[in-house]
N, C-alpha and C. Protein backbone atom coordinates (compact mmCIF):
# COMPACT_ATOMS: atom_id res chain seq x y z
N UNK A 1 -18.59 71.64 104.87
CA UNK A 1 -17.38 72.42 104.90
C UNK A 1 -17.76 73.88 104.95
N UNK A 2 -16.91 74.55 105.49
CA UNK A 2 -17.35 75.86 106.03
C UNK A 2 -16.11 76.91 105.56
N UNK A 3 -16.26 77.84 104.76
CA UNK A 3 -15.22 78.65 104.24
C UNK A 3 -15.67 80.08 105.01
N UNK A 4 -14.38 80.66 105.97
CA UNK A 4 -14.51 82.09 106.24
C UNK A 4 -13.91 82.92 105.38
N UNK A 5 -14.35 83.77 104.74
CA UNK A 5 -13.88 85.16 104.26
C UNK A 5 -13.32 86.36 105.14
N UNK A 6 -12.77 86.76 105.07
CA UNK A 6 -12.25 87.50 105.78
C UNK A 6 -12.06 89.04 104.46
N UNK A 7 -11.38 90.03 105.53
CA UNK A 7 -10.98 91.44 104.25
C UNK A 7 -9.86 91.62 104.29
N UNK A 8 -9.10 90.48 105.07
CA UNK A 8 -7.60 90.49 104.76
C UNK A 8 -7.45 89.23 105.02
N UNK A 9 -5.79 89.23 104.51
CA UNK A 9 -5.65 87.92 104.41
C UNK A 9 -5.19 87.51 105.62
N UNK A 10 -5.75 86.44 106.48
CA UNK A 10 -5.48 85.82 107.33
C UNK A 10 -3.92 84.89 107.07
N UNK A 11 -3.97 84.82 108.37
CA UNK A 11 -2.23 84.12 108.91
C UNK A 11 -2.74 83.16 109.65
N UNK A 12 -1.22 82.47 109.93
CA UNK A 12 -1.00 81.16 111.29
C UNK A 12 -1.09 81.83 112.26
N UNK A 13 -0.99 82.81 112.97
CA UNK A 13 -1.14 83.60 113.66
C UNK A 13 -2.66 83.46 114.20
N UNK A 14 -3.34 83.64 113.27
CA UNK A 14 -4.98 84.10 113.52
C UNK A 14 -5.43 82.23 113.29
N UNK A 15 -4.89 81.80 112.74
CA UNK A 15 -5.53 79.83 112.79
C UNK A 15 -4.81 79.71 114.27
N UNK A 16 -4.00 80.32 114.89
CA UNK A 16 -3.95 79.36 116.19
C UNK A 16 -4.50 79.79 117.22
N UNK A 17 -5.05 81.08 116.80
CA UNK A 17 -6.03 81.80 117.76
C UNK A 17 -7.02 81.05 117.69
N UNK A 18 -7.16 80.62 117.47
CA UNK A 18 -9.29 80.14 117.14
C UNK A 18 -9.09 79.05 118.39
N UNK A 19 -10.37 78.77 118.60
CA UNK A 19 -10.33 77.88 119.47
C UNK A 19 -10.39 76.23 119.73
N UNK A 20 -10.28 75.33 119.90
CA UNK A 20 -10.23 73.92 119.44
C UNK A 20 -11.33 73.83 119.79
N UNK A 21 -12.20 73.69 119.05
CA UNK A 21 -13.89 73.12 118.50
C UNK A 21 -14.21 71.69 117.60
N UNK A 22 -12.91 71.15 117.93
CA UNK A 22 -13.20 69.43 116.94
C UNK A 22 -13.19 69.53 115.42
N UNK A 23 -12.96 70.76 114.97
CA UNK A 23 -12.99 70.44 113.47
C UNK A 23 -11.61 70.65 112.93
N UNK A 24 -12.07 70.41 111.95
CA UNK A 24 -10.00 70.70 111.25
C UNK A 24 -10.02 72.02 110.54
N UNK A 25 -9.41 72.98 110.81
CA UNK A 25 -9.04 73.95 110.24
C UNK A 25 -7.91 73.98 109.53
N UNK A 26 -7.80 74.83 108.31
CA UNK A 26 -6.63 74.81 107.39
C UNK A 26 -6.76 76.11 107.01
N UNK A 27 -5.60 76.50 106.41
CA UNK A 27 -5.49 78.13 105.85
C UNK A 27 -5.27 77.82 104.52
N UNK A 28 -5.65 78.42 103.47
CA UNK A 28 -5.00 78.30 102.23
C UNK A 28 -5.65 79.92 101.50
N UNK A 29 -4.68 80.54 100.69
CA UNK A 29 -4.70 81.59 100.35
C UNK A 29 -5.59 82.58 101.24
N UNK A 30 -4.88 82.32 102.55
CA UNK A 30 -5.12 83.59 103.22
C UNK A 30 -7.30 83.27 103.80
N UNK A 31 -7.38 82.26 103.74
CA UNK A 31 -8.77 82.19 104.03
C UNK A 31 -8.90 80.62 105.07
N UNK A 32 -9.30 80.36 105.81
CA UNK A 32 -9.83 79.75 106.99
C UNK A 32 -10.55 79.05 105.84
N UNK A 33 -10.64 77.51 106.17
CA UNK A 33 -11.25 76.48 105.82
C UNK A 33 -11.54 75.32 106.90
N UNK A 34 -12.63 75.19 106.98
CA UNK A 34 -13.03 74.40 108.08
C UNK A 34 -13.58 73.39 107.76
N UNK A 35 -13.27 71.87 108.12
CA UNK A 35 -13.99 71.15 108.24
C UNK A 35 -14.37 69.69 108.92
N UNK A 36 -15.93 69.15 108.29
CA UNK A 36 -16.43 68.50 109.55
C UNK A 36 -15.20 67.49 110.12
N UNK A 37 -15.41 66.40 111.15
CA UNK A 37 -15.25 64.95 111.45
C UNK A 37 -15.40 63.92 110.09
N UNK A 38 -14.51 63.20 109.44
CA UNK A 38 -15.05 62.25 109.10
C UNK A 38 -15.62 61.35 109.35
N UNK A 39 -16.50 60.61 108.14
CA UNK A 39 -17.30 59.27 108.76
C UNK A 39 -16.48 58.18 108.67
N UNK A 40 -17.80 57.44 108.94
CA UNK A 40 -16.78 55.96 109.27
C UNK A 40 -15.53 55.55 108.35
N UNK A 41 -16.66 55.65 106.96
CA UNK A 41 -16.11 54.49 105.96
C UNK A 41 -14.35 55.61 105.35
N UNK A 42 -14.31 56.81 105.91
CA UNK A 42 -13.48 57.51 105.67
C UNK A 42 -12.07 56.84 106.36
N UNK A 43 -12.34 56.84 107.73
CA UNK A 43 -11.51 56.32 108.94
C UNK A 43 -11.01 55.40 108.87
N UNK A 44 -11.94 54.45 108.25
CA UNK A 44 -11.33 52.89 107.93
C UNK A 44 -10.44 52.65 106.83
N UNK A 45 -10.81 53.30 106.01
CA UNK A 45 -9.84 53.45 104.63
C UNK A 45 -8.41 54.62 104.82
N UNK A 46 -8.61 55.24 105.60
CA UNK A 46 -7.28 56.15 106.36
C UNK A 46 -6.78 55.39 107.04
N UNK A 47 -7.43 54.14 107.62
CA UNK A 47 -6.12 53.41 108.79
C UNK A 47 -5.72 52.17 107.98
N UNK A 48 -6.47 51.19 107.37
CA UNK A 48 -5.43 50.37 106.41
C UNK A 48 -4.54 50.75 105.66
N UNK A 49 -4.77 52.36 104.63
CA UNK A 49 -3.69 52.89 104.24
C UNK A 49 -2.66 53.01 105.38
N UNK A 50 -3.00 53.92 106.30
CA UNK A 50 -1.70 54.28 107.48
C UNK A 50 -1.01 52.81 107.60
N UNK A 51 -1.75 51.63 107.94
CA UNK A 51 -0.90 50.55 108.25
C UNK A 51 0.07 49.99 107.11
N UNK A 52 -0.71 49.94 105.75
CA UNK A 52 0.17 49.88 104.92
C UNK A 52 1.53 50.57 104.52
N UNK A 53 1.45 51.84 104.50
CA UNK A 53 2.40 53.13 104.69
C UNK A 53 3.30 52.98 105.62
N UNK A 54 2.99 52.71 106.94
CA UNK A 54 3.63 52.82 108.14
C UNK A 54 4.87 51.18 107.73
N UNK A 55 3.84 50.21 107.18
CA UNK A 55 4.82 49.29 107.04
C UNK A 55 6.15 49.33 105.79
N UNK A 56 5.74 50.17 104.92
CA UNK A 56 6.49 50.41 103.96
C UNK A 56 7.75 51.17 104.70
N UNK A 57 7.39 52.40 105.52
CA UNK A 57 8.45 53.13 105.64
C UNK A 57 9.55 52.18 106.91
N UNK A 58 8.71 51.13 107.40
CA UNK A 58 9.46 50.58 108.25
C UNK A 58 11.26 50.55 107.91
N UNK A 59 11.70 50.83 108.84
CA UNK A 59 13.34 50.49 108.87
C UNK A 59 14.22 51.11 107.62
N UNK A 60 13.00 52.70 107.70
CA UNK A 60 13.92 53.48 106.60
C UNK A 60 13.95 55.09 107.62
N UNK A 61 14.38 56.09 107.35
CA UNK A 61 14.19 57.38 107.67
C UNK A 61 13.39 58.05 107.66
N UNK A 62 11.78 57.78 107.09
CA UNK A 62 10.87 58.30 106.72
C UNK A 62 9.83 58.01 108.10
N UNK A 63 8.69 58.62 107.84
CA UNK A 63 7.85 58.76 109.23
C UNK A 63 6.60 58.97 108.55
N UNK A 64 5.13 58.36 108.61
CA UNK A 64 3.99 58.61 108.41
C UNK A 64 3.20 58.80 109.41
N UNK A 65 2.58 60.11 109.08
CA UNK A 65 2.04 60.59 110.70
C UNK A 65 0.39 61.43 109.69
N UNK A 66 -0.91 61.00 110.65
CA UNK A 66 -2.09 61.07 110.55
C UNK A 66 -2.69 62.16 110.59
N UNK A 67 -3.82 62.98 109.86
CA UNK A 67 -4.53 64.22 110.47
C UNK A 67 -4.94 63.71 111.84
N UNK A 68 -4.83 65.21 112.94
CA UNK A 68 -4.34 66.54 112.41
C UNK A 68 -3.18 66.37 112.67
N UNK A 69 -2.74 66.98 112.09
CA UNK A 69 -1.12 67.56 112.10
C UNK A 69 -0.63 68.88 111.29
N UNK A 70 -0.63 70.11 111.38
CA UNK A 70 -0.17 71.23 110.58
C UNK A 70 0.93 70.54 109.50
N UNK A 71 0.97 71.12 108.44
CA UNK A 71 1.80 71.60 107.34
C UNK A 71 2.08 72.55 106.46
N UNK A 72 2.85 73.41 107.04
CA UNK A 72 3.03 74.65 106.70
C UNK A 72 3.71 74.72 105.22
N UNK A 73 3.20 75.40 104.64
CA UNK A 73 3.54 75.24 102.60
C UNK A 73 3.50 76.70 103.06
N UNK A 74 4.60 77.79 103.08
CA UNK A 74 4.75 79.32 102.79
C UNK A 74 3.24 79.70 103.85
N UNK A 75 2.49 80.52 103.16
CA UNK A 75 1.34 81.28 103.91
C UNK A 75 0.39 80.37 104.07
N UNK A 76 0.43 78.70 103.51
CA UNK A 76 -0.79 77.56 103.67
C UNK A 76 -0.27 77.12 104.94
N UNK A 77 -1.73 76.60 105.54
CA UNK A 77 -1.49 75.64 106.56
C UNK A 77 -2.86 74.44 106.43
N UNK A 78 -2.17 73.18 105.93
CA UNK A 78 -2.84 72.40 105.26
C UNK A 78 -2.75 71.12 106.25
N UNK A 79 -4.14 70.36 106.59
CA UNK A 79 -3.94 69.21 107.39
C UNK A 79 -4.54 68.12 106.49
N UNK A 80 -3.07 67.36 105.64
CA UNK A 80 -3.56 66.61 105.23
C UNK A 80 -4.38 65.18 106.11
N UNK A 81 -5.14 63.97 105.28
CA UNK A 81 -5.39 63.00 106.03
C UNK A 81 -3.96 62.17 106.09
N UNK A 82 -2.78 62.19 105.34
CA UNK A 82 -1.58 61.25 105.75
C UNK A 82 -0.58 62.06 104.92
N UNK A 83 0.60 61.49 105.72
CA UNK A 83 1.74 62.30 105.33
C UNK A 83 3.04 61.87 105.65
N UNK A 84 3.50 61.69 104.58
CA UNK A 84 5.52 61.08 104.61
C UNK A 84 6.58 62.13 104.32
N UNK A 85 7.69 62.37 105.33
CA UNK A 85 8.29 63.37 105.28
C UNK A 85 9.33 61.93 105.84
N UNK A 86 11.18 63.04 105.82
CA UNK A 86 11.58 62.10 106.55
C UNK A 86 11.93 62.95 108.15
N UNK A 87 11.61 61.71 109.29
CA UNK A 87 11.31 61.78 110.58
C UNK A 87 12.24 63.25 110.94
N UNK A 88 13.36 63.83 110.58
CA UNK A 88 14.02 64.51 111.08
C UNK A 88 13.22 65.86 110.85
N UNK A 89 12.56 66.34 109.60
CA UNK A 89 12.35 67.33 109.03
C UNK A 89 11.10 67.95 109.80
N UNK A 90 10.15 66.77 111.02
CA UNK A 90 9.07 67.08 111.92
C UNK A 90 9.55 67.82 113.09
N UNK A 91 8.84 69.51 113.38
CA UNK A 91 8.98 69.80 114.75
C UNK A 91 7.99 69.01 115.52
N UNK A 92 7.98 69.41 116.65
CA UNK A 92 7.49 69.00 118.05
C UNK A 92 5.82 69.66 117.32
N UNK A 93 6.14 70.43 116.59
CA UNK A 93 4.38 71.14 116.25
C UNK A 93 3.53 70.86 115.04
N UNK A 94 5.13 70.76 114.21
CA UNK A 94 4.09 70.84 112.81
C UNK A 94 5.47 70.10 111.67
N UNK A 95 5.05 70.32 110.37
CA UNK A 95 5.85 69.82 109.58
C UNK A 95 5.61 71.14 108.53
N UNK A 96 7.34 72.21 108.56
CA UNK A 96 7.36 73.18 108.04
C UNK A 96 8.18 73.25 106.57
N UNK A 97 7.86 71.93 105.50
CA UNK A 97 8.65 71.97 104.55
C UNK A 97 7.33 70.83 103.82
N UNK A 98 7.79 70.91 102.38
CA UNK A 98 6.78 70.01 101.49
C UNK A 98 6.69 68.69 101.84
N UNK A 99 5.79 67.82 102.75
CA UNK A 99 6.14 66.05 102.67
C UNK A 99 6.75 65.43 101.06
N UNK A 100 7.23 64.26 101.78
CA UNK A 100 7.40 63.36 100.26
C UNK A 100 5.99 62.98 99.19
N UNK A 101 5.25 62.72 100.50
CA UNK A 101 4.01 62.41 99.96
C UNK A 101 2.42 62.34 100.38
N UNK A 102 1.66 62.89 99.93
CA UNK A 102 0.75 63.39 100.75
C UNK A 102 -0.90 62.69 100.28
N UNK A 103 -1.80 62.10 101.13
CA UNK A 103 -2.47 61.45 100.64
C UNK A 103 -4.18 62.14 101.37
N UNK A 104 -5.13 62.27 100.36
CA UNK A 104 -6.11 62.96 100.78
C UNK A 104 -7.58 61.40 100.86
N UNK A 105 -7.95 61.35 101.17
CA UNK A 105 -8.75 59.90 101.22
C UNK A 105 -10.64 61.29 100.99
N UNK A 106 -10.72 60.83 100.35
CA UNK A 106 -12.28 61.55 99.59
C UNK A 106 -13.25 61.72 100.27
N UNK A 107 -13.88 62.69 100.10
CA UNK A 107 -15.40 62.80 101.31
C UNK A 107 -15.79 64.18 100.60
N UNK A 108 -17.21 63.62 100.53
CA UNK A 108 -17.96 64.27 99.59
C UNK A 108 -18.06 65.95 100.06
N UNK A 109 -17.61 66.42 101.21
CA UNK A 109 -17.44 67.54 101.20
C UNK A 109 -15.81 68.42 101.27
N UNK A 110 -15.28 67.31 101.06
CA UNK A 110 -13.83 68.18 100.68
C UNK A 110 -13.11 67.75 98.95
N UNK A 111 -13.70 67.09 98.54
CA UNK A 111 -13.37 66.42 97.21
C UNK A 111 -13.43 67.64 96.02
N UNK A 112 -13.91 69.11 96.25
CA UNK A 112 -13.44 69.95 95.57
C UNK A 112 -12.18 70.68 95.60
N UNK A 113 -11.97 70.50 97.08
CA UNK A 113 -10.92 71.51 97.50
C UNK A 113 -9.67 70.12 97.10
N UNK A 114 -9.89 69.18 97.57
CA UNK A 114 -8.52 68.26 97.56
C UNK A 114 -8.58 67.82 96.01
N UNK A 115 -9.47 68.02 94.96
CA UNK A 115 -8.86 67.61 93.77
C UNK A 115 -8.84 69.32 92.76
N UNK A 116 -8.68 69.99 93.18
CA UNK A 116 -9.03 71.11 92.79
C UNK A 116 -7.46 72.37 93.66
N UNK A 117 -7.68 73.07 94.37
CA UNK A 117 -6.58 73.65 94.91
C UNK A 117 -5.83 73.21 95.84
N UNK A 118 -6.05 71.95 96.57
CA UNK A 118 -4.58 71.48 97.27
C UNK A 118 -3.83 70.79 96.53
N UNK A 119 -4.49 70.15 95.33
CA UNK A 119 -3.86 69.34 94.42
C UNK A 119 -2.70 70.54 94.12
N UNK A 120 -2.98 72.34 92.90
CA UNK A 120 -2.47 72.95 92.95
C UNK A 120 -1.35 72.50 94.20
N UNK A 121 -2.08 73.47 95.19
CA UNK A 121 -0.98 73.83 96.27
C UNK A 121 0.46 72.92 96.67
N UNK A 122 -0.19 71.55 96.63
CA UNK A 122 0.88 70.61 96.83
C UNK A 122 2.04 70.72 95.69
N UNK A 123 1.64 70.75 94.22
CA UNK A 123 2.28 70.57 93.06
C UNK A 123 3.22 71.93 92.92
N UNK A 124 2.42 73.33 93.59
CA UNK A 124 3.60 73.82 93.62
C UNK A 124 5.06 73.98 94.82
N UNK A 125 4.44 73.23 95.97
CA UNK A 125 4.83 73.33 97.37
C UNK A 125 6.64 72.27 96.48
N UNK A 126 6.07 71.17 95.86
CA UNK A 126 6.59 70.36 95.67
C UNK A 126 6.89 69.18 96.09
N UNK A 127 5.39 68.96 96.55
CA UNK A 127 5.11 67.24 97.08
C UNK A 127 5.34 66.42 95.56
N UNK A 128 6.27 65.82 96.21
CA UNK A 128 6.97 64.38 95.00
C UNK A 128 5.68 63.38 94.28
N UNK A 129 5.10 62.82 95.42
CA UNK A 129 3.44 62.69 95.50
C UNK A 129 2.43 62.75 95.69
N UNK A 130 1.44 62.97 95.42
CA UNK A 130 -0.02 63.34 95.65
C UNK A 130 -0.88 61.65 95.47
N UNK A 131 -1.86 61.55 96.65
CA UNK A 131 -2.41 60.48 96.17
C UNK A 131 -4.09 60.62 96.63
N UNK A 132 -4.61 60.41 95.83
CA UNK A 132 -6.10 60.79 96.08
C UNK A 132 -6.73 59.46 96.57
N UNK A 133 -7.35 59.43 97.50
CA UNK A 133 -8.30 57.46 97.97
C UNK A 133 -9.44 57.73 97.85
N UNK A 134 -10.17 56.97 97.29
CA UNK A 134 -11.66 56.61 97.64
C UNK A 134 -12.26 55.47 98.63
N UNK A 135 -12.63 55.90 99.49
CA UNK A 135 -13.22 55.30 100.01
C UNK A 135 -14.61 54.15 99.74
N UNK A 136 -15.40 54.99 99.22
CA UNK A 136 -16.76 54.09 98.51
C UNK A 136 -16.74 53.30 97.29
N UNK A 137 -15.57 53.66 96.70
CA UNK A 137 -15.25 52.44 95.32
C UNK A 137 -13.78 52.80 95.43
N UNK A 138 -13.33 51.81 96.32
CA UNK A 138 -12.11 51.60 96.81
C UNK A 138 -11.39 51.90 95.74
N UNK A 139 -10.38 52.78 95.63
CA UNK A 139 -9.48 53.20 94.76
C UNK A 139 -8.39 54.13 95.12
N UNK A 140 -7.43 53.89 94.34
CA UNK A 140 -6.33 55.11 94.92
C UNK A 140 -5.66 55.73 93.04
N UNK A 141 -5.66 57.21 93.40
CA UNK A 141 -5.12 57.85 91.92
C UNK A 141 -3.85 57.87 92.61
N UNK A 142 -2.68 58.18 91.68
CA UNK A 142 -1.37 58.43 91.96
C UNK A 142 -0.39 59.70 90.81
N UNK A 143 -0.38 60.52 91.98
CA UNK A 143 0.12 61.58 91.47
C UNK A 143 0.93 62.11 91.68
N UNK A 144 2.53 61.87 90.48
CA UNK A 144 3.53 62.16 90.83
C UNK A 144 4.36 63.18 89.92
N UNK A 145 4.83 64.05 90.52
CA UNK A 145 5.40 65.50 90.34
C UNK A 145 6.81 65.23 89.18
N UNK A 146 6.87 65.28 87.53
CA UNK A 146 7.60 65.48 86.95
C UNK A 146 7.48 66.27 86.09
N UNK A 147 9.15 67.05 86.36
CA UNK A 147 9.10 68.87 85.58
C UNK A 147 8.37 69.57 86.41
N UNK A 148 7.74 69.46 87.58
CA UNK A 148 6.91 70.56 88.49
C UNK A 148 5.76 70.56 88.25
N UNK A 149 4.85 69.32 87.44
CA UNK A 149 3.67 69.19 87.21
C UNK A 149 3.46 67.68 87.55
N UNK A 150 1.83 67.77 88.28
CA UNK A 150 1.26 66.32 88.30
C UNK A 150 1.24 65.85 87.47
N UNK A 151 1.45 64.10 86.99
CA UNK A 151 1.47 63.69 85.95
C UNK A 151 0.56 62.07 86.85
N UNK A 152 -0.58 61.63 86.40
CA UNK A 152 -1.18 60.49 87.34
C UNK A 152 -0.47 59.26 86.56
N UNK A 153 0.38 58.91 87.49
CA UNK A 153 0.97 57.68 87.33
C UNK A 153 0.31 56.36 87.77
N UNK A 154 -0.60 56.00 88.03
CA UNK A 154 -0.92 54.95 88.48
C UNK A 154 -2.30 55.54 89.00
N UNK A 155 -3.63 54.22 88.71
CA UNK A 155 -4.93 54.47 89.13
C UNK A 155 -5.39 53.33 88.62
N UNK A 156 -5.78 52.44 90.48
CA UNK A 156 -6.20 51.21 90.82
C UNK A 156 -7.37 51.31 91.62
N UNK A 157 -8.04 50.20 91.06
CA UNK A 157 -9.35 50.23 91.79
C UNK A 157 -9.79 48.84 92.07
N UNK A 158 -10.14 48.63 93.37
CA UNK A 158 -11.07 47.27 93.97
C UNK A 158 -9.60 46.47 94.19
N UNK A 159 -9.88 45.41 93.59
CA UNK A 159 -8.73 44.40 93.80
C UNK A 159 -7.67 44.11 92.85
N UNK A 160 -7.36 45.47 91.97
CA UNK A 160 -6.03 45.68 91.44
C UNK A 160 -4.81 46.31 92.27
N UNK A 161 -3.85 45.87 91.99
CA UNK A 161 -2.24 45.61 93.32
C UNK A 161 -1.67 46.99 92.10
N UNK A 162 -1.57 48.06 93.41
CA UNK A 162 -0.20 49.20 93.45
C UNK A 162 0.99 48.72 93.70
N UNK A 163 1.64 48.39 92.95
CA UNK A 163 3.01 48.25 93.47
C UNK A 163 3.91 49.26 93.17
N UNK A 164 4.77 50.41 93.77
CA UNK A 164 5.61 51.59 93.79
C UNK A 164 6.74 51.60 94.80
N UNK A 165 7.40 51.53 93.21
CA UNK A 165 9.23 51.95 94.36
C UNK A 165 9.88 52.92 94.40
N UNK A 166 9.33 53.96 94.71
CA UNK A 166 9.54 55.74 94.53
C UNK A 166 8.37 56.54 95.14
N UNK A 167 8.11 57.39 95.87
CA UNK A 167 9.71 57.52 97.02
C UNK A 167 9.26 56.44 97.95
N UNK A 168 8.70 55.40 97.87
CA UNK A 168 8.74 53.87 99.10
C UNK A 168 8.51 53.01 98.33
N UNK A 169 9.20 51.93 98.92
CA UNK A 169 8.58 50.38 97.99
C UNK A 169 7.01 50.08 98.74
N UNK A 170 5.85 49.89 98.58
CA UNK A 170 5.17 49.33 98.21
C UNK A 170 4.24 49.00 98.01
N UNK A 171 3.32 47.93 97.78
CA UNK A 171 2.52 46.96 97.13
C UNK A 171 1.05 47.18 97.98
N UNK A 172 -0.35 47.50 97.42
CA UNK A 172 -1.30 47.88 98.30
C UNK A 172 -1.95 47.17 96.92
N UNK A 173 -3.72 47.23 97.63
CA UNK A 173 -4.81 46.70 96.96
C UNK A 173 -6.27 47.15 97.59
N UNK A 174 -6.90 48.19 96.92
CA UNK A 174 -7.50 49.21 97.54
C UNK A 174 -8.91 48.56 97.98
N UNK A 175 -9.24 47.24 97.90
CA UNK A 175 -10.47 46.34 98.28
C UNK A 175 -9.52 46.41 99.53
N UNK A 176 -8.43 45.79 100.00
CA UNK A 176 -7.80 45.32 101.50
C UNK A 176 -8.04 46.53 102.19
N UNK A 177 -8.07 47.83 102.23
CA UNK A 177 -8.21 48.79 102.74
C UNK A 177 -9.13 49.35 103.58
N UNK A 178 -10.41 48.93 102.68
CA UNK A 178 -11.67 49.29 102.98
C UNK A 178 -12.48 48.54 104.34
N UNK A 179 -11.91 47.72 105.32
CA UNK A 179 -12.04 47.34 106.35
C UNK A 179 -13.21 46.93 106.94
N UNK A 180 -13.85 46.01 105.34
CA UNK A 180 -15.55 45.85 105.76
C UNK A 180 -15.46 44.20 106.46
């Protein structure tokens, strides 16, 4: 992961200047954050979640859509790895309001920033949920926003069953995920 400094604070403005070089860029307090491609075991555990997710929101108003994708939080521009908003609230570009729920899947070079200041950022943006995945010891934390603070509601690992009916019904098992 690659952090630019700058002597002012950078904008969306100056992140859409840059040029598309394959990595994911994000803004958060005014500073450029860059980083790599995930690996495999990342990808695989981002798409059984997505399928799971995608089936939950089935035949409701809601929409789960994959990095990249912008999400503009005030002066942040944050690309989570998954994200539930409902379908109406997406432009054609980006998603310019807090998702319902936002899920970061772990990799050893962003696991400071995603349990550390996006966690912040989200909690004050006012993502309903936060959910952290592991990939290498299949697990998912669950972190949900009451009184305006994270409070971890739920944390399953291997072949213990999530079941959650707020804000979606349902039922996951973080061994099924892992796509070995």
């Amino acid at each position: 992961m690659a952090v630019m400094v700058s002597t002012r604070m950078l904008t969306r403005d100056d992140l859409d200047a840059l040029p598309d070089d394959g990595l994911r860029h994000e803004l958060v307090d005014g500073t450029f954050v860059m980083t790599p491609a995930p690996g495999v075991p990342h990808q695989r555990f981002l798409l059984g979640l997505y399928r799971a997710l995608h089936l939950a929101v089935a035949e409701t108003d809601l929409e789960v859509l994959v990095a990249p994708l912008d999400v503009v939080l005030g002066p942040h521009v944050v690309e989570p790895d998954l994200i539930i908003a409902p379908r109406a609230a997406f432009s054609q570009r980006d998603l310019s309001t807090a998702p319902l729920l936002v899920v970061e899947v772990r990799s050893p070079s962003t696991a400071w920033l995603d349990e550390g200041r996006k966690r912040s950022l989200y909690e004050e943006s006012g993502v309903t949920q936060y959910w952290l995945a592991d990939p290498v010891k299949p697990s998912l934390t669950v972190l949900t926003l009451v009184d305006g603070r994270y409070e971890q509601t739920a944390l399953v690992q291997g072949e213990e069953v999530l079941t959650l009916h707020s804000p979606l019904h349902i039922t996951v098992r973080p061994s099924d995920l892992a796509g070995d």
